[in-house]
C-alpha atoms as a PDB file:
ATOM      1  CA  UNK A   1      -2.566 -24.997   0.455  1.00  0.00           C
ATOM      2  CA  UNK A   2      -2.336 -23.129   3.891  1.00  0.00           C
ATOM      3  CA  UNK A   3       0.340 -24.318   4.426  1.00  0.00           C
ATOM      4  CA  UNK A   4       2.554 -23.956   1.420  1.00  0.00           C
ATOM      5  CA  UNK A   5       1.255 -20.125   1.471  1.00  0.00           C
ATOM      6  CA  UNK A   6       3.181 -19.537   4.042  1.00  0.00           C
ATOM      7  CA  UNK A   7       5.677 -21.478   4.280  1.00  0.00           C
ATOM      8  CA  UNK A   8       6.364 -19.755   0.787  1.00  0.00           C
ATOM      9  CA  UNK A   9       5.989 -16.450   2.292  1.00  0.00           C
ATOM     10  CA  UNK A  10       8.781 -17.146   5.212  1.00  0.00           C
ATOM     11  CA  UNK A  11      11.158 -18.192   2.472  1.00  0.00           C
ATOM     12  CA  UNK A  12      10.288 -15.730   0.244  1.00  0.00           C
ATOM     13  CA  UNK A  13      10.982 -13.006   2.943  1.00  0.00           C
ATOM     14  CA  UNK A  14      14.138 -14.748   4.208  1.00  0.00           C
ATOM     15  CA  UNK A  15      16.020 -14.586   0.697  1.00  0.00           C
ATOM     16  CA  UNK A  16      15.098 -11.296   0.186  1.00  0.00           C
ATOM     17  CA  UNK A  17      16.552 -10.139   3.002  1.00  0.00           C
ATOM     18  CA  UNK A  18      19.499 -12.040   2.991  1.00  0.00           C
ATOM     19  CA  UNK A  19      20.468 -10.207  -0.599  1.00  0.00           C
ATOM     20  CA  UNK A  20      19.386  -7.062   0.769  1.00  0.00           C
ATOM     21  CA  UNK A  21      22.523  -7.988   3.143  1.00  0.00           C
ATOM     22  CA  UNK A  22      25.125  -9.622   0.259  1.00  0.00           C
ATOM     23  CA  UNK A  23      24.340  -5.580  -1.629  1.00  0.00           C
ATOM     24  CA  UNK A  24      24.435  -3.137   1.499  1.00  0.00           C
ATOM     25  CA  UNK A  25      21.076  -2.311   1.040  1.00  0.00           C
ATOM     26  CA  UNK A  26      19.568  -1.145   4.624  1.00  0.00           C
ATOM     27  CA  UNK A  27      16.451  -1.899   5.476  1.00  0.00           C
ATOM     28  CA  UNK A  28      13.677   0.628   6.054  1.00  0.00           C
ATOM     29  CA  UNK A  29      10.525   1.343   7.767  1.00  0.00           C
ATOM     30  CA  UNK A  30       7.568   1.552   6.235  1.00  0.00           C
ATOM     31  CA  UNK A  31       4.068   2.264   8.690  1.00  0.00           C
ATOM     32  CA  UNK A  32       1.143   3.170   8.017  1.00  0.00           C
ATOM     33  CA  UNK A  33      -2.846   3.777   9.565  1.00  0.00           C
ATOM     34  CA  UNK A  34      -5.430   3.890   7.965  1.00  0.00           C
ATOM     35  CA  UNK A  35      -9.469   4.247   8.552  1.00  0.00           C
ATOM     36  CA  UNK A  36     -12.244   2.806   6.693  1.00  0.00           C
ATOM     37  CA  UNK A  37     -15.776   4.486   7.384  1.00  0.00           C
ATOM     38  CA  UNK A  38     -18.667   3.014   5.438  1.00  0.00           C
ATOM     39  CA  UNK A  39     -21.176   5.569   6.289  1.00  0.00           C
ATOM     40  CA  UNK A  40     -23.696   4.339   3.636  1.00  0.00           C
ATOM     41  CA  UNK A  41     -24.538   1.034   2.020  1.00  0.00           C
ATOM     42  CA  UNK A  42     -22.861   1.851  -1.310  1.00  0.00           C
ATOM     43  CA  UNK A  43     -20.579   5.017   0.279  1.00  0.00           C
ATOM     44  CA  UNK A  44     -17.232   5.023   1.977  1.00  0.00           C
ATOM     45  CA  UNK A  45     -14.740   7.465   3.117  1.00  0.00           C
ATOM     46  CA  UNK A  46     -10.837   6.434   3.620  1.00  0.00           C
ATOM     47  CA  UNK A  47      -7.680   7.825   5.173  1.00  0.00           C
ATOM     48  CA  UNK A  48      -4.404   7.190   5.749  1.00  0.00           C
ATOM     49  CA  UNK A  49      -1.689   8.268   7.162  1.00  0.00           C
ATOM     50  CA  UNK A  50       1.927   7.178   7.011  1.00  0.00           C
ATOM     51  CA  UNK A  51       5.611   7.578   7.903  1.00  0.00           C
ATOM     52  CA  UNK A  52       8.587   5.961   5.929  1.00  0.00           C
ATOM     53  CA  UNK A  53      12.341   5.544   7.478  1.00  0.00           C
ATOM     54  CA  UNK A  54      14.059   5.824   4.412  1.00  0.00           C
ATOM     55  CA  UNK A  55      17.610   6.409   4.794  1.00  0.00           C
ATOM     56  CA  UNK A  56      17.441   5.294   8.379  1.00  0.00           C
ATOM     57  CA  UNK A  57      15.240   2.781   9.913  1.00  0.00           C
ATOM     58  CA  UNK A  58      14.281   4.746  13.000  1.00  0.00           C
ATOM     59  CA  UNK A  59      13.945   8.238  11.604  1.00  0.00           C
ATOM     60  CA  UNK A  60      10.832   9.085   9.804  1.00  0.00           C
ATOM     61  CA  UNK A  61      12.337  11.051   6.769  1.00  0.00           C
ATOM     62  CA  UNK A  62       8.996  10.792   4.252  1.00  0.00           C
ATOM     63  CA  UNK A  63       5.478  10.724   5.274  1.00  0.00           C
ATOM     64  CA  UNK A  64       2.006  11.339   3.639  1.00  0.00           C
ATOM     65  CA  UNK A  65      -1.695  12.062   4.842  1.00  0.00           C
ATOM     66  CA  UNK A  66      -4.508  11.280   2.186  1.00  0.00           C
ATOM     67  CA  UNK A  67      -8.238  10.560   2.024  1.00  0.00           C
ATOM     68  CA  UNK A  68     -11.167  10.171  -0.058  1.00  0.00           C
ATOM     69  CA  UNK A  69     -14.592   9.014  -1.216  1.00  0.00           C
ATOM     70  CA  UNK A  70     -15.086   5.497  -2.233  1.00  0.00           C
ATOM     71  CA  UNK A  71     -18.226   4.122  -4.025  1.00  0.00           C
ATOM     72  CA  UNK A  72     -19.968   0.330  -3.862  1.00  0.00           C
ATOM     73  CA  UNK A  73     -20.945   0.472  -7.739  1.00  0.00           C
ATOM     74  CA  UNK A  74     -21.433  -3.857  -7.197  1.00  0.00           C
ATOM     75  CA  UNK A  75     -20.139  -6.117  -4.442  1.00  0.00           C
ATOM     76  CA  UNK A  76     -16.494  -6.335  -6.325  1.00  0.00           C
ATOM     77  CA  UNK A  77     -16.340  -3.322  -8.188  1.00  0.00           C
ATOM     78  CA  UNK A  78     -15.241  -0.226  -6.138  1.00  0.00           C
ATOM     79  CA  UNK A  79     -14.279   3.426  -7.648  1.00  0.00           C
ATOM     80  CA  UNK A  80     -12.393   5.646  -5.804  1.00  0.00           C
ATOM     81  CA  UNK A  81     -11.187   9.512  -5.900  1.00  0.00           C
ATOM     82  CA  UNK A  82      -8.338  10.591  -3.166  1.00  0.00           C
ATOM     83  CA  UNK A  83      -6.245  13.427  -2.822  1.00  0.00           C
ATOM     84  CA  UNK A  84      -2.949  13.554  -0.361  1.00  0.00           C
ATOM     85  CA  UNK A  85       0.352  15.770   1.069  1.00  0.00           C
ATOM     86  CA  UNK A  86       3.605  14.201   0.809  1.00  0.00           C
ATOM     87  CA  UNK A  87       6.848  15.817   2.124  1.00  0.00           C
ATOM     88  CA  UNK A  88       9.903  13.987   1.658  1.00  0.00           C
ATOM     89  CA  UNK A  89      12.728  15.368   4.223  1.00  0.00           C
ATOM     90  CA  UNK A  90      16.699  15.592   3.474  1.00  0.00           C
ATOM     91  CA  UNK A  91      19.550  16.302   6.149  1.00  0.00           C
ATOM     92  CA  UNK A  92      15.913  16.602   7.979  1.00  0.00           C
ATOM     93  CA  UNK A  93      14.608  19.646   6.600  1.00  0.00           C
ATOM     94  CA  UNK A  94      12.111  19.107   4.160  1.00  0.00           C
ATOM     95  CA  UNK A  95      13.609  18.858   0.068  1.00  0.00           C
ATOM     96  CA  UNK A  96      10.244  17.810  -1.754  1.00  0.00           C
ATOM     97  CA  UNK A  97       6.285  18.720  -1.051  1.00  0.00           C
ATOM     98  CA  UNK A  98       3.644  16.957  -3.489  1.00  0.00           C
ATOM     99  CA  UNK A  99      -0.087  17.627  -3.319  1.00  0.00           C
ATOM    100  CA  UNK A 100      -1.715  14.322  -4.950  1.00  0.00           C
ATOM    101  CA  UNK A 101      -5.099  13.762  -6.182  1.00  0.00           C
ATOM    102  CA  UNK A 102      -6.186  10.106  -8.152  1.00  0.00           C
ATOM    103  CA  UNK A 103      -8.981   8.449  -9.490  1.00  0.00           C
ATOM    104  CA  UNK A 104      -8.900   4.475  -9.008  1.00  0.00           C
ATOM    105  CA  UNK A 105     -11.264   1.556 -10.078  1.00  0.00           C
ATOM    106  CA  UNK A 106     -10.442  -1.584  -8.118  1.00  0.00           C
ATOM    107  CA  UNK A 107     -12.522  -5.029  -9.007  1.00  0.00           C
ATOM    108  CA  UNK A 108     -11.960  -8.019  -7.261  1.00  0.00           C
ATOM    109  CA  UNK A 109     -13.342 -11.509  -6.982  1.00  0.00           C
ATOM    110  CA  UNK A 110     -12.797 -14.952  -5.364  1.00  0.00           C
ATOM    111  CA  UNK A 111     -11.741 -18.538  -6.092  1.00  0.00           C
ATOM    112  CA  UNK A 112     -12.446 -20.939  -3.330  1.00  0.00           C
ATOM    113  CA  UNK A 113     -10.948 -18.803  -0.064  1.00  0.00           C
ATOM    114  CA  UNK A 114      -8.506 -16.628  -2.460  1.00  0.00           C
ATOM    115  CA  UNK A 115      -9.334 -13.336  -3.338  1.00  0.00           C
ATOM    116  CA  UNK A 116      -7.695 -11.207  -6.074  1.00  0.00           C
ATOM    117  CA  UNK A 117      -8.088  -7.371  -6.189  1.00  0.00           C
ATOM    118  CA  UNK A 118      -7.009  -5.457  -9.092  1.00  0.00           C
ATOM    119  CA  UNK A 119      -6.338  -1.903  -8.898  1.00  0.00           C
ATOM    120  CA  UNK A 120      -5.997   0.535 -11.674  1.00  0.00           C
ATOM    121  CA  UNK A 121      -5.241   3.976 -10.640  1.00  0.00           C
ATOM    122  CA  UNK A 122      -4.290   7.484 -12.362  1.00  0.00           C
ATOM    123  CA  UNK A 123      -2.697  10.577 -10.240  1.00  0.00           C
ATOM    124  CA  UNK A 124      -1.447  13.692 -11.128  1.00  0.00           C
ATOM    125  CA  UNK A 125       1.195  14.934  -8.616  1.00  0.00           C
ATOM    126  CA  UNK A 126       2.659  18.731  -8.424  1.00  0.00           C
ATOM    127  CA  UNK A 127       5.857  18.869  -6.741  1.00  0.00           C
ATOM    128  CA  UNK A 128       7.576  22.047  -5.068  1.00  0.00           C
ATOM    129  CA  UNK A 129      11.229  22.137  -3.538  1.00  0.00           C
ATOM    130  CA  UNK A 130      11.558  24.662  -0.641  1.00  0.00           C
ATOM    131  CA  UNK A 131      15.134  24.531  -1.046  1.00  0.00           C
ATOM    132  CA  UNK A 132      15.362  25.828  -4.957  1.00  0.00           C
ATOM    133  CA  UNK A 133      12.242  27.127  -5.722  1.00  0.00           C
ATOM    134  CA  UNK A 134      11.718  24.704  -8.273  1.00  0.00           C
ATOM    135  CA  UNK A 135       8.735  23.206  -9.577  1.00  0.00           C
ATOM    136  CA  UNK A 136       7.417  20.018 -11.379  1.00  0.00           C
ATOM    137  CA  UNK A 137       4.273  17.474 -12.472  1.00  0.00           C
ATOM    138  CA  UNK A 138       3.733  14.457 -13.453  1.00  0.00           C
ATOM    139  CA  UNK A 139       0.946  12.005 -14.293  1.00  0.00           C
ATOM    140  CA  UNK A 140       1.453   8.423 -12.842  1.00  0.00           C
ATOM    141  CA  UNK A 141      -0.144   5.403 -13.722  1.00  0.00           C
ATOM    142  CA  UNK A 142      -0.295   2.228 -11.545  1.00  0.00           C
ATOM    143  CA  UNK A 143      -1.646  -1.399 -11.462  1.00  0.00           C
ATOM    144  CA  UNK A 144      -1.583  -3.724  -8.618  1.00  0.00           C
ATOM    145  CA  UNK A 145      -2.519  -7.197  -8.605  1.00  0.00           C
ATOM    146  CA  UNK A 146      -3.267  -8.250  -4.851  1.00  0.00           C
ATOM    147  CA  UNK A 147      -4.067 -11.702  -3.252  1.00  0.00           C
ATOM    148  CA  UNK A 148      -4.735 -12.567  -0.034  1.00  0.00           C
ATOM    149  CA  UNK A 149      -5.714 -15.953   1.992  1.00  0.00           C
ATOM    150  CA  UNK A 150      -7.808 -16.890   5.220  1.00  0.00           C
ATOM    151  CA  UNK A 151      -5.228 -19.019   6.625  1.00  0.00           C
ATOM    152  CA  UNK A 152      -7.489 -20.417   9.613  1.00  0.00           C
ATOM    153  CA  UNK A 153     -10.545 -19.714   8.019  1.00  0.00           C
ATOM    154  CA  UNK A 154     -12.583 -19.390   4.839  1.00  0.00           C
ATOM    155  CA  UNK A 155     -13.112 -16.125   5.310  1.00  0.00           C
ATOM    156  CA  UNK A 156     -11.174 -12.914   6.852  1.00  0.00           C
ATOM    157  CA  UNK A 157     -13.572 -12.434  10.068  1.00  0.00           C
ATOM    158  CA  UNK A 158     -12.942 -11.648  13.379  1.00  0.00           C
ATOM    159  CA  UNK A 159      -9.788 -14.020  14.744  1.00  0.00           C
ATOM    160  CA  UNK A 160      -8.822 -14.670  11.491  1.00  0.00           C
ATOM    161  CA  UNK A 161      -4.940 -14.681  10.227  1.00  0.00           C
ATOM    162  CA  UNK A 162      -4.595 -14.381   6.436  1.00  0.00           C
ATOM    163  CA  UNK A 163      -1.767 -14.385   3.695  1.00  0.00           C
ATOM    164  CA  UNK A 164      -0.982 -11.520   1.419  1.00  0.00           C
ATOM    165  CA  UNK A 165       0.836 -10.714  -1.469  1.00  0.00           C
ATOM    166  CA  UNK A 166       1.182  -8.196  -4.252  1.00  0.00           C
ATOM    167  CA  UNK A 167       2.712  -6.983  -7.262  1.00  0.00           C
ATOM    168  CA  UNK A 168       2.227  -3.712  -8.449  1.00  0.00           C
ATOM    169  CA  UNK A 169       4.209  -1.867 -11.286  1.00  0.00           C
ATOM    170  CA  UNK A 170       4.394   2.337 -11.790  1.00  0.00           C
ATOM    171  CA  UNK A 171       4.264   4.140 -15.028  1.00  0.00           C
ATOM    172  CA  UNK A 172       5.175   7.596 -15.199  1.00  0.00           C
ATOM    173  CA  UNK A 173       4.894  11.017 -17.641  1.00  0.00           C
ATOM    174  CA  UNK A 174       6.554  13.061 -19.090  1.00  0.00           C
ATOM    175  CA  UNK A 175      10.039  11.807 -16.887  1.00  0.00           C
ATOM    176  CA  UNK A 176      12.200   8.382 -18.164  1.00  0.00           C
ATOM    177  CA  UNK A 177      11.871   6.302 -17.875  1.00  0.00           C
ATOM    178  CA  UNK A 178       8.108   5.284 -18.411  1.00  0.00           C
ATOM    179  CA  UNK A 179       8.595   2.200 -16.595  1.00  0.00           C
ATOM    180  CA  UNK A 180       9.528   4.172 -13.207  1.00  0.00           C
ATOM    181  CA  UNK A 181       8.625   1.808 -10.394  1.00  0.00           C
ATOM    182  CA  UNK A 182       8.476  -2.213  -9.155  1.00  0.00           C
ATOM    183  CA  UNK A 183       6.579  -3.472  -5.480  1.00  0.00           C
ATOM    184  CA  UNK A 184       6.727  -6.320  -4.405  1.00  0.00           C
ATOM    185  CA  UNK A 185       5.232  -7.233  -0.917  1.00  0.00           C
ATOM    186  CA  UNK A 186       4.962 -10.330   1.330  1.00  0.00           C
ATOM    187  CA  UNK A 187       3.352 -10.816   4.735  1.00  0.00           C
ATOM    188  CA  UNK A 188       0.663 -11.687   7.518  1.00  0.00           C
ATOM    189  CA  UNK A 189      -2.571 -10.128   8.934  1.00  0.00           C
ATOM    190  CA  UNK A 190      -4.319 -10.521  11.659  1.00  0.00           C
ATOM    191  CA  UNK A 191      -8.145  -9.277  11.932  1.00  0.00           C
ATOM    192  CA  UNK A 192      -8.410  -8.692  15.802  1.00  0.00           C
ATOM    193  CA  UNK A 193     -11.851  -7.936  16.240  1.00  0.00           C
ATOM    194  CA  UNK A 194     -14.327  -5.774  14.256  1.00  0.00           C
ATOM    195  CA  UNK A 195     -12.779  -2.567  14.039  1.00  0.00           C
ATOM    196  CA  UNK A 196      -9.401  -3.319  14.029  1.00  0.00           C
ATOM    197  CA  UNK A 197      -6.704  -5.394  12.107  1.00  0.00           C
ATOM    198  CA  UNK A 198      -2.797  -5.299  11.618  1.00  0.00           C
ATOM    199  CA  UNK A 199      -1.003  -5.744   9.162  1.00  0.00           C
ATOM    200  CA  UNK A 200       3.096  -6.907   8.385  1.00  0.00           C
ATOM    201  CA  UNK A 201       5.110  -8.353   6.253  1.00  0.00           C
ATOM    202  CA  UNK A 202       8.121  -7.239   3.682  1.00  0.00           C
ATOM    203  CA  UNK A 203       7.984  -4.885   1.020  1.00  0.00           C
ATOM    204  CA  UNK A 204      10.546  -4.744  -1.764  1.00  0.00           C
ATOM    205  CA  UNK A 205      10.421  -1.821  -4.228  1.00  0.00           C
ATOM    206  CA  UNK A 206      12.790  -1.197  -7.499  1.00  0.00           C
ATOM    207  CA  UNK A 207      13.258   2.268  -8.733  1.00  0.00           C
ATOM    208  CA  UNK A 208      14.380   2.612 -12.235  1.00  0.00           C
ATOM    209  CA  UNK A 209      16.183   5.607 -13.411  1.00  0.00           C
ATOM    210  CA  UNK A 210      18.361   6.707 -16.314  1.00  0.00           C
ATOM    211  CA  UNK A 211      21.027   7.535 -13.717  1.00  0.00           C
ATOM    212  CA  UNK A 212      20.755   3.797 -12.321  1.00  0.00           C
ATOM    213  CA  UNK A 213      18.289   1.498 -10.609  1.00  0.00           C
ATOM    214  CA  UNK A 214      17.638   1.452  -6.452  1.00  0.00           C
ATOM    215  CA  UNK A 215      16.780  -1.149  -4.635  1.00  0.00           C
ATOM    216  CA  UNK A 216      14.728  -0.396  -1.321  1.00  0.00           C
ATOM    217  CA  UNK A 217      13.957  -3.026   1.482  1.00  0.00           C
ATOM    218  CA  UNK A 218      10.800  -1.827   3.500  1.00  0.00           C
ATOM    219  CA  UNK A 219       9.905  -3.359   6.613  1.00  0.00           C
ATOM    220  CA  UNK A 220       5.723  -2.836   6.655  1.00  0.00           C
ATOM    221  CA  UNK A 221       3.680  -2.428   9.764  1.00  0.00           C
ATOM    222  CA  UNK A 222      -0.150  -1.259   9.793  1.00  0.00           C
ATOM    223  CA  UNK A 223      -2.804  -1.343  11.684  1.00  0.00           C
ATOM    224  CA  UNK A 224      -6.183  -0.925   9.985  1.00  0.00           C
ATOM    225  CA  UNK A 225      -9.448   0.735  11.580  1.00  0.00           C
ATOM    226  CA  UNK A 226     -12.431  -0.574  10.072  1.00  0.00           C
ATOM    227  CA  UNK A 227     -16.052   1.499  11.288  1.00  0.00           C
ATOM    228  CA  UNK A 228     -19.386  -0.076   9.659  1.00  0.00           C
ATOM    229  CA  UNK A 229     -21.985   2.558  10.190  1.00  0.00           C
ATOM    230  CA  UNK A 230     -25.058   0.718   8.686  1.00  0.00           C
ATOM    231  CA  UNK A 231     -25.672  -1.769  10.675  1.00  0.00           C
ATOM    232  CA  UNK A 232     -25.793  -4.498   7.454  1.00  0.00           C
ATOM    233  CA  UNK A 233     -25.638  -7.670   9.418  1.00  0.00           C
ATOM    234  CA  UNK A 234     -22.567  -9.220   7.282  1.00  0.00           C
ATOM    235  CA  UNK A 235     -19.444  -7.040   7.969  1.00  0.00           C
ATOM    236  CA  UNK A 236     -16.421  -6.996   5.529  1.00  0.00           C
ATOM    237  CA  UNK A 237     -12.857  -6.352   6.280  1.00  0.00           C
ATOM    238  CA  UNK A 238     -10.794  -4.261   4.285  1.00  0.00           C
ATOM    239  CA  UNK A 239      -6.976  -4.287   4.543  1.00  0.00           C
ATOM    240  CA  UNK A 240      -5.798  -1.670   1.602  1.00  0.00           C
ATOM    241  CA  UNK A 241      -2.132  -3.209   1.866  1.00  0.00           C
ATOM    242  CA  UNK A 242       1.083  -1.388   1.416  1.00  0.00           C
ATOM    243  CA  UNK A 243       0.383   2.033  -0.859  1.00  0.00           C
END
C-alpha cells in the first residue's frame, strides 16, 4: 500500500503538470510557516504565515498572517476560532486588503495507519481596495477532506516520511457563483525531529467565475513548528496542510 501511495502521488503530480504546460498555465509558489503551541492539555494556539507567487513564481504578490485558539473537546474532535490579514498586490502595489475571522470544527479518525481529517469551516471576510475606495463582504464556507500516510512507519513520529492528499471545495455568499472554489493537493512530509516538520508537494486550485474559470498550479513548500508545552509523554504531530 506504501508503495502504490506514492507511486500514485509521482504520477499524479507529473500529469498535472504536464497539462499545466499543454494550457500556458505558469506555475506558482505557494509557502507557508506555521506554529503549533499546545500550552494546555485540551488548549492550543496556531499561526501562520504565508507568501504566494501568483503571477510570477519568484515574486511574492499575495500573502497572509493569521492565528488563533484551538480546543481538544476529544482526541479527534478539535474546534477552532482564527482571525487573519490578507493583502493581495497588483503591478506591486497593493489592490485588495481582507481582515478574516472563522470558526472551524475539524474531526478526524484512523483506519489501520491512514488518517482522515475533515474540516468544516465558516469565515466572514471584509475586503477594502486602496486603489478605488471600494468596499465588500462575504461569507465563505469550506470543507476539506484530508488523508495522510506513515510511509516508513505506522505512525507520523520523529524520522517519519508520510503521504498526503486533499480535496477541499469553497462555497461563497452573496457573489456567483456559490460554487466559487476547487483544491486539490498532492505531496510528501517529512517529520524531522520534535519540533519541526516540512512539508511539499503540488497544489492545484480551480476558480470558477461567471466571467470564466482559472486554473492555478501552486508549487507548496512548508515547514511546520510544533512546541508541546505539557510535558504529556506521547507527542502528536500536526501538519495543517496547504490553507
Amino acid at each position: 500500500m506504501k508503495l502504490s501511495v506514492g507511486l500514485g502521488l509521482g504520477l499524479f503530480l507529473s500529469v498535472t503538470f504536464f497539462k499545466a504546460q499543454e494550457h500556458q498555465e505558469h506555475i506558482s509558489s505557494f509557502n507557508a510557516l506555521t506554529i503549533t503551541y499546545k500550552f494546555h492539555p485540551k488548549f492550543f494556539l496556531y499561526a501562520e504565515g504565508q507568501s504566494r507567487g501568483i503571477q510570477e513564481y519568484t515574486y511574492p504578490d499575495y500573502y497572509e498572517i493569521k492565528g488563533g485558539l484551538g480546543y481538544n473537546l476529544t482526541k479527534n474532535h478539535k474546534p477552532f476560532i482564527g482571525l487573519g490579514r490578507y493583502a493581495t498586490y497588483k503591478d506591486r502595489k497593493i489592490n485588495r486588503e481582507e481582515f478574516r475571522v472563522w470558526l472551524q470544527d475539524v474531526i478526524d479518525f484512523k483506519k489501520g495507519i491512514v488518517k482522515f481529517e475533515n474540516r468544516l469551516r465558516a469565515e466572514k471576510s471584509w475586503f477594502y481596495e486602496p486603489q478605488t475606495g471600494k468596499s465588500s463582504e462575504r461569507m465563505r464556507y469550506r470543507y476539506r477532506l484530508n488523508i495522510s500516510v506513515p510511509l516508513n512507519a505506522k505512525e507520523v513520529k520523529k524520522g517519519t516520511v508520510f503521504a498526503n492528499v486533499y480535496d477541499e471545495i469553497f462555497l461563497v455568499s452573496p457573489m456567483k457563483p456559490t460554487f466559487a472554489r476547487n483544491r486539490v493537493y498532492g505531496g510528501f512530509g517529512y517529520q524531522i525531529d520534535d519540533y519541526f516538520g516540512v512539508l511539499g508537494g503540488y497544489l492545484w486550485q480551480r476558480e470558477f467565475e461567471a466571467s470564466g474559470n482559472k486554473n492555478f498550479h501552486f508549487v507548496y513548500l512548508a515547514l511546520n513548528i510544533n512546541i508541546d508545552a505539557t510535558k504529556h509523554p506521547k507527542k502528536t504531530y500536526d501538519f495543517p496542510g496547504a490553507d
